[in-house]
N, C-alpha and C. Protein backbone atom coordinates (compact mmCIF):
# COMPACT_ATOMS: atom_id res chain seq x y z
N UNK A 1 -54.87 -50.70 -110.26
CA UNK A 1 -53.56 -51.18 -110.65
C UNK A 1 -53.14 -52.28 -109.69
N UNK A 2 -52.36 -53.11 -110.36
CA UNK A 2 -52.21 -54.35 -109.38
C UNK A 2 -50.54 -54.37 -108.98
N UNK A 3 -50.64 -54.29 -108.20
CA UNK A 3 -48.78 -54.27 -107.49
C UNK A 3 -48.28 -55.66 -107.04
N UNK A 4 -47.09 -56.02 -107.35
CA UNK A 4 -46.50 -56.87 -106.99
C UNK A 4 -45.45 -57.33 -106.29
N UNK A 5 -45.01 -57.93 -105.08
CA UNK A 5 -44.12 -58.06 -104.11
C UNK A 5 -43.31 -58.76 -104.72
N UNK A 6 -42.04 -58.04 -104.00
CA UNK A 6 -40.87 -59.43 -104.43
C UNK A 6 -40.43 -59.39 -103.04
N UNK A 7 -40.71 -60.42 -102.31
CA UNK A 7 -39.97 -60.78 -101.29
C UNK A 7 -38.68 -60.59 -101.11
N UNK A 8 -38.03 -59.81 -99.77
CA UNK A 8 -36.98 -59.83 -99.80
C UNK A 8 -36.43 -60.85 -99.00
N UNK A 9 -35.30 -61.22 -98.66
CA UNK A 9 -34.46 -62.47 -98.24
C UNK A 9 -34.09 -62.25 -96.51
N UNK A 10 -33.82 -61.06 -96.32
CA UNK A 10 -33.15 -60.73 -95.37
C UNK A 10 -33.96 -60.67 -94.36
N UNK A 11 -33.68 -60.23 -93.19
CA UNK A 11 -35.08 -60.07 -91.58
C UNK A 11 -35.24 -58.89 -91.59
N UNK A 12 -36.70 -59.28 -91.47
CA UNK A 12 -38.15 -58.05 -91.64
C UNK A 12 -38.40 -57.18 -89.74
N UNK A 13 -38.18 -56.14 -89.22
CA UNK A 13 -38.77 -55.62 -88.41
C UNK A 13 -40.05 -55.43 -88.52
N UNK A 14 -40.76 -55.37 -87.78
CA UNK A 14 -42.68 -54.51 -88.17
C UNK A 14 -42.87 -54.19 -86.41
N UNK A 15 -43.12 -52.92 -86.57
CA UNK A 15 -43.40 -52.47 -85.64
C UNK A 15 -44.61 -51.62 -85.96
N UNK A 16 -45.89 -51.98 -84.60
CA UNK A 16 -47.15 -51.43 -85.04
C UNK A 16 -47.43 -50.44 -83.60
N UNK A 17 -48.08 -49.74 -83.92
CA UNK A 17 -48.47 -48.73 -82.39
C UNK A 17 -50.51 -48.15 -82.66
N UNK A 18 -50.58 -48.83 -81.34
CA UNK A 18 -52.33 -49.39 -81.44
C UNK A 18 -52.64 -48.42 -80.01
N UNK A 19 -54.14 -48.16 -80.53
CA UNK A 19 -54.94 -47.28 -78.93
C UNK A 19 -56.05 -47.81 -79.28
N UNK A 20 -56.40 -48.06 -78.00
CA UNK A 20 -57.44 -49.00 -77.36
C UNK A 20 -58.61 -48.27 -77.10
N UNK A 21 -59.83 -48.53 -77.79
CA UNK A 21 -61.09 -47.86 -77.20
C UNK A 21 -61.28 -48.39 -75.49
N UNK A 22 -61.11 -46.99 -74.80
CA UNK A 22 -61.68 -47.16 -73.26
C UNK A 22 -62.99 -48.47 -73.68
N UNK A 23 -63.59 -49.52 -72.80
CA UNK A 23 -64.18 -50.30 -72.55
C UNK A 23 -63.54 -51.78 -72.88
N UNK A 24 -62.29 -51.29 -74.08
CA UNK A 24 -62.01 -52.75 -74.90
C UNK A 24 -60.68 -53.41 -74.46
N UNK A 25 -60.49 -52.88 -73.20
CA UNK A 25 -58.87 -53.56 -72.86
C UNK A 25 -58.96 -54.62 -72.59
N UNK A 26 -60.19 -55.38 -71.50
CA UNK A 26 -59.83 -56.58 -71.65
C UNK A 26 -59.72 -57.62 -72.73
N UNK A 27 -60.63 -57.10 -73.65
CA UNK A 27 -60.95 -57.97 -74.59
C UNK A 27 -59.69 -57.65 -75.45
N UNK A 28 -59.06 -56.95 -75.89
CA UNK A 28 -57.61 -56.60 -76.38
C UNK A 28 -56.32 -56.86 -75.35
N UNK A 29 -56.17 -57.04 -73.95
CA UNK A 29 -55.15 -58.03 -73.46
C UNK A 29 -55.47 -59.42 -73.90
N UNK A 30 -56.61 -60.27 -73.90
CA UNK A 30 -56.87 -61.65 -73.72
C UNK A 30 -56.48 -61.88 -75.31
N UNK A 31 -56.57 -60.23 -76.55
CA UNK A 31 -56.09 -61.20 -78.04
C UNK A 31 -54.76 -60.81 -78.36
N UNK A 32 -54.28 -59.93 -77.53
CA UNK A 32 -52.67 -59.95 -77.61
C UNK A 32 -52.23 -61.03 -76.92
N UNK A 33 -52.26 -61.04 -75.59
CA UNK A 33 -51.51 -62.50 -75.36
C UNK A 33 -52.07 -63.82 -76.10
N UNK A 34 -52.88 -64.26 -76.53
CA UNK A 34 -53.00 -65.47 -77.30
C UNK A 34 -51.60 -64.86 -78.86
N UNK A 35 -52.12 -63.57 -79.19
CA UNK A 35 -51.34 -63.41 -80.14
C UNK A 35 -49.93 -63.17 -80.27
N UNK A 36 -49.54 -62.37 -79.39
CA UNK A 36 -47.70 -62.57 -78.98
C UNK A 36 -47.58 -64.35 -78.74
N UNK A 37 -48.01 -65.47 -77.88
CA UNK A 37 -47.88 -66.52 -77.50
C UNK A 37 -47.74 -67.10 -78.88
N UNK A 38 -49.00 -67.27 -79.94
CA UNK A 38 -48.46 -67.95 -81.21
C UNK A 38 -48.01 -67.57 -81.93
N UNK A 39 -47.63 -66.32 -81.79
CA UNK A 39 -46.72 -65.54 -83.13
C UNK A 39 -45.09 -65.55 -82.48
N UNK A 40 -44.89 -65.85 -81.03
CA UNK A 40 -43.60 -65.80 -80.75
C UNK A 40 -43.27 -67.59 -80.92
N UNK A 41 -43.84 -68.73 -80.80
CA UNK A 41 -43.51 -70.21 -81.70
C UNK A 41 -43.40 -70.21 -82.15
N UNK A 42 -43.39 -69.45 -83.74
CA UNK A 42 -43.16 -69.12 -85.09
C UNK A 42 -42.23 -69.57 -85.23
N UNK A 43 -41.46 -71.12 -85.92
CA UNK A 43 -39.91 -71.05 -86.25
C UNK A 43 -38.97 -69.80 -86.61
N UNK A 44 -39.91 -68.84 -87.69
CA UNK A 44 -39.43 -68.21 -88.21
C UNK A 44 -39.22 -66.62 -87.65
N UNK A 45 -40.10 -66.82 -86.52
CA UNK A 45 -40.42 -65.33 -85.90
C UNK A 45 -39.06 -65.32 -85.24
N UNK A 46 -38.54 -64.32 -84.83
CA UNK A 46 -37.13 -64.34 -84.44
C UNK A 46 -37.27 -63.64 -83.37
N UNK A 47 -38.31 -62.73 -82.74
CA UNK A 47 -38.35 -62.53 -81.69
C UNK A 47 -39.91 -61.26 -81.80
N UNK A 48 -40.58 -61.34 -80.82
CA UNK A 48 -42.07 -60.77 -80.40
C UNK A 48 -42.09 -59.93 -79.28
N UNK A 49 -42.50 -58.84 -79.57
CA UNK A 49 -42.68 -58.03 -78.27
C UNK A 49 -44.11 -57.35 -77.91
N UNK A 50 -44.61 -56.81 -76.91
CA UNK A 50 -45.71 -55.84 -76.70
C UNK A 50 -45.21 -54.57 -75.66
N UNK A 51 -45.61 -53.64 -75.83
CA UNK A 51 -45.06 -52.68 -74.76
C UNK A 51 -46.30 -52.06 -74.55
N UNK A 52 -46.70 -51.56 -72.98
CA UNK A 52 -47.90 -50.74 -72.76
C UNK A 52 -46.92 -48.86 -72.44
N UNK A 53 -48.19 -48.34 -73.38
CA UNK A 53 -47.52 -46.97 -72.66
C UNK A 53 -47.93 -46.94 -71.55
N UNK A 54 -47.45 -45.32 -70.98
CA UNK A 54 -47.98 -45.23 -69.76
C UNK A 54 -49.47 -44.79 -69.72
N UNK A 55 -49.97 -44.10 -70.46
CA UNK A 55 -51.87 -43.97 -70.50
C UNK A 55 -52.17 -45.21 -70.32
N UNK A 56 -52.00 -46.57 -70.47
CA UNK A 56 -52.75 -47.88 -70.38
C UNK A 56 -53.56 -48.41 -71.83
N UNK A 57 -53.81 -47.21 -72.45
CA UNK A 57 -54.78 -47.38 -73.83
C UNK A 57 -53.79 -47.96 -74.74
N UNK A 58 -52.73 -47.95 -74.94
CA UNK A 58 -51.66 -47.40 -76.23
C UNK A 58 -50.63 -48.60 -76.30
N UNK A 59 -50.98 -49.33 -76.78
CA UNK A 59 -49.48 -50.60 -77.39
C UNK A 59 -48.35 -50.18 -78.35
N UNK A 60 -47.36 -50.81 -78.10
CA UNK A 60 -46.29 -50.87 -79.33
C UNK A 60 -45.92 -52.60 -79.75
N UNK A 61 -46.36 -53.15 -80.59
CA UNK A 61 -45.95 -54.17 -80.86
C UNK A 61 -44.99 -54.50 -81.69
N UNK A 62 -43.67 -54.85 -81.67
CA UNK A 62 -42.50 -55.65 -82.47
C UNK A 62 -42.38 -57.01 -83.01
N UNK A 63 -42.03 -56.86 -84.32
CA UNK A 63 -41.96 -58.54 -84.13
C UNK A 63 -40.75 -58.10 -85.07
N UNK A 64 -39.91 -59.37 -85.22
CA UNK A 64 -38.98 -59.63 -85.88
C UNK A 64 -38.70 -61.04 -86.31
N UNK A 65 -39.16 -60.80 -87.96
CA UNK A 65 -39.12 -61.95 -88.66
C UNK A 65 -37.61 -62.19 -89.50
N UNK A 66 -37.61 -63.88 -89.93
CA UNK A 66 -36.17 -64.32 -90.66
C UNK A 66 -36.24 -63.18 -91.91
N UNK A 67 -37.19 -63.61 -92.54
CA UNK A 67 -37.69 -63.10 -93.55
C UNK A 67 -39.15 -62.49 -93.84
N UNK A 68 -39.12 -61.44 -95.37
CA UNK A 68 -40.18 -61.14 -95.53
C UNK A 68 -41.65 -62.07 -95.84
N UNK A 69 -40.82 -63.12 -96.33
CA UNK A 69 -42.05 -64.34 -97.38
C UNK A 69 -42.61 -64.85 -95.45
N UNK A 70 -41.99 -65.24 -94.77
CA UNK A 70 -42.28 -65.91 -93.60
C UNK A 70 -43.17 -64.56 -92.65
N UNK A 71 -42.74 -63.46 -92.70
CA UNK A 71 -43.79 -62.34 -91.94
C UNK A 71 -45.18 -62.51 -93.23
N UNK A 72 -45.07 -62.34 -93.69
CA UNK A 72 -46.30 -62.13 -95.14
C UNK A 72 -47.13 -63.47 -95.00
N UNK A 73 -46.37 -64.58 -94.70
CA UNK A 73 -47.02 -65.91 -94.60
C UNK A 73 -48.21 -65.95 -93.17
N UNK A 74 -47.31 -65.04 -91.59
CA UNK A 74 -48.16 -65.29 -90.59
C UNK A 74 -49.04 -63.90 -90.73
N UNK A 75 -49.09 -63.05 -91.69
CA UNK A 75 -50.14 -62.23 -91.71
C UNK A 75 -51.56 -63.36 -92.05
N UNK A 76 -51.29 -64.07 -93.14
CA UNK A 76 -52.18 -64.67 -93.70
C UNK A 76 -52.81 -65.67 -92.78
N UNK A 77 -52.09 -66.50 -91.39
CA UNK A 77 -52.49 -67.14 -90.15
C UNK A 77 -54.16 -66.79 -90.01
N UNK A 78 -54.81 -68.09 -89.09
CA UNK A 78 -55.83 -67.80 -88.83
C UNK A 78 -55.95 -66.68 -87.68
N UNK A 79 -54.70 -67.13 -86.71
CA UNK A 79 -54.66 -66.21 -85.74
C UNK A 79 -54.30 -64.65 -85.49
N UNK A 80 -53.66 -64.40 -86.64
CA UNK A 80 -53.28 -62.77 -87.38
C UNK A 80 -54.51 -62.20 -88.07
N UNK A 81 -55.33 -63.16 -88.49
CA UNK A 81 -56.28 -62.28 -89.10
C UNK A 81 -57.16 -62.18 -88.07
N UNK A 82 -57.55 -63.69 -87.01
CA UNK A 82 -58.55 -62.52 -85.66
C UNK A 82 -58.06 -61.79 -85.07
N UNK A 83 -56.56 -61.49 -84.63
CA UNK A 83 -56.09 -60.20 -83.36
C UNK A 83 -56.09 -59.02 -85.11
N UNK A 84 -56.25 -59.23 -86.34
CA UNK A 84 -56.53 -57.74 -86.68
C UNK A 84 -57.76 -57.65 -87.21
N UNK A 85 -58.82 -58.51 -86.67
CA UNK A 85 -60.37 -57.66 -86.57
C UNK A 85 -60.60 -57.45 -85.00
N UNK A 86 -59.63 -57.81 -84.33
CA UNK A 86 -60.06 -57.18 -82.90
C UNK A 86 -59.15 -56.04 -83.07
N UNK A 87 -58.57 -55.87 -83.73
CA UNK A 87 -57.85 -54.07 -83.69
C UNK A 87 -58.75 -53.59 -84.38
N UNK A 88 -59.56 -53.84 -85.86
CA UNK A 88 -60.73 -52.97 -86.08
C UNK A 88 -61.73 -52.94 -85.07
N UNK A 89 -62.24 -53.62 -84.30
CA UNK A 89 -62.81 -53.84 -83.46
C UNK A 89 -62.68 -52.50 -82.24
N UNK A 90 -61.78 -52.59 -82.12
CA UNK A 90 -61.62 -52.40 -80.15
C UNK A 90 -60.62 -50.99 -80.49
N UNK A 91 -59.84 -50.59 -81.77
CA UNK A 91 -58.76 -48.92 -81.54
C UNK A 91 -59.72 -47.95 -81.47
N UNK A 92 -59.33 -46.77 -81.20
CA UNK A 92 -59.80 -45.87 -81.27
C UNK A 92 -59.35 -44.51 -82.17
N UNK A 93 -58.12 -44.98 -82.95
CA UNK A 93 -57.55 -44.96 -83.83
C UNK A 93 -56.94 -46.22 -85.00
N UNK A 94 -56.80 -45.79 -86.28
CA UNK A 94 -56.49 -46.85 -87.18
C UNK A 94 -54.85 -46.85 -86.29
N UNK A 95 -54.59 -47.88 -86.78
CA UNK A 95 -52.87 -48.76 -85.92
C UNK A 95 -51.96 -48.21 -87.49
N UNK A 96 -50.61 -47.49 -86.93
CA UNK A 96 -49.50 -47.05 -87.67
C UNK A 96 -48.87 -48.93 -87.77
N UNK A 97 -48.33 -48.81 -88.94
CA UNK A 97 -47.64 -50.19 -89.16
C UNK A 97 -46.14 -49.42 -90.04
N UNK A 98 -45.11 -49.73 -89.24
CA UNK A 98 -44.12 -49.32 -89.96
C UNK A 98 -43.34 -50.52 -90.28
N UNK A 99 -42.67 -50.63 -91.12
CA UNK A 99 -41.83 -52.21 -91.52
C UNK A 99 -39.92 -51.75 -91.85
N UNK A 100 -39.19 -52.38 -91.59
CA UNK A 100 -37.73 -52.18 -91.95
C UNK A 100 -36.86 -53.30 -92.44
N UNK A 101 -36.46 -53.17 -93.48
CA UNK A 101 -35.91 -54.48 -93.99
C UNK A 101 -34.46 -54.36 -94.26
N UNK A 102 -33.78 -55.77 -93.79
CA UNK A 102 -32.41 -55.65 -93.44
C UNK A 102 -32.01 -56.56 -94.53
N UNK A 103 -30.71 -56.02 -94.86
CA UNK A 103 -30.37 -57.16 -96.16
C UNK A 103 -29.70 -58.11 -95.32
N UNK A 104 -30.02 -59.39 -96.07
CA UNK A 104 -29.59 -60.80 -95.70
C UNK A 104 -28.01 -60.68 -95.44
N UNK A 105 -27.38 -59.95 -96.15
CA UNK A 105 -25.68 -60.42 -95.77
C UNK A 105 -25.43 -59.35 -94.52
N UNK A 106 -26.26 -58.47 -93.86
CA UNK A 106 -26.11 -57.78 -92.10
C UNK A 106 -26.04 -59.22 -91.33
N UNK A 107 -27.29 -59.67 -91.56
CA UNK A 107 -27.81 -60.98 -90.70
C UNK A 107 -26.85 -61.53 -90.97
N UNK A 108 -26.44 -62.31 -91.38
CA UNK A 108 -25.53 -63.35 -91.51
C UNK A 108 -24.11 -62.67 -90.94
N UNK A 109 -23.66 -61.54 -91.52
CA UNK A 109 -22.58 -61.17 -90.63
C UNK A 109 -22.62 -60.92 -89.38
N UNK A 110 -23.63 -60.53 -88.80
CA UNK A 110 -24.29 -60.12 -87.58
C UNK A 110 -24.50 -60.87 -86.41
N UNK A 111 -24.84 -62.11 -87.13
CA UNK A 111 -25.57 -63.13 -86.44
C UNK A 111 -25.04 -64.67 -85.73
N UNK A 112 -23.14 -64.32 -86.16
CA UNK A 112 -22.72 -65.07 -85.23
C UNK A 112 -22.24 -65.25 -84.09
């Protein structure tokens, strides 16, 4: 069955939480920071985060986009699609991806 998006208007949260196969941290710091660095230039990205737990293995990554069409657009990036074959690559678990969508008239009231 084929499903179809309708973009919503308003700003997109996505918050992902990643564990690191022991051997693969460096190689998973060197594609998070390239990847927070061009995903936080994003005109549209509204703000990028990474958090380490305290084990050292375990990320939480945030981003916060204007919109959904503009998060959906930097999935499709060259650089979104290599930092997520280095998460197939390098977890030791599949990565939780949770998403929250805010209607456009919060933002705008919100946002002056």
């Amino acid at each position: 069955m084929k499903r179809e998006w309708r973009c919503r208007a308003g700003p997109v949260a996505a918050g992902g939480q990643v564990q690191v196969a022991e051997g693969a941290l460096q190689d998973f710091y060197r594609a998070l920071r390239c990847y927070v660095d061009f995903t936080g230039a994003q005109s549209h990205c509204l703000h990028v985060s990474a958090q380490k737990m305290l084990d050292n293995a375990s990320f939480t990554l945030y981003e916060f986009w204007r919109d959904e069409a503009s998060w959906r657009r930097h999935q499709q990036s060259a650089c979104s699609k290599a930092f997520q074959r280095i998460l197939i690559d390098h977890l030791r678990a599949p990565e939780t991806l949770t998403t929250v969508f805010f209607p456009a008239s919060w933002w705008i009231m919100n946002n002056n």
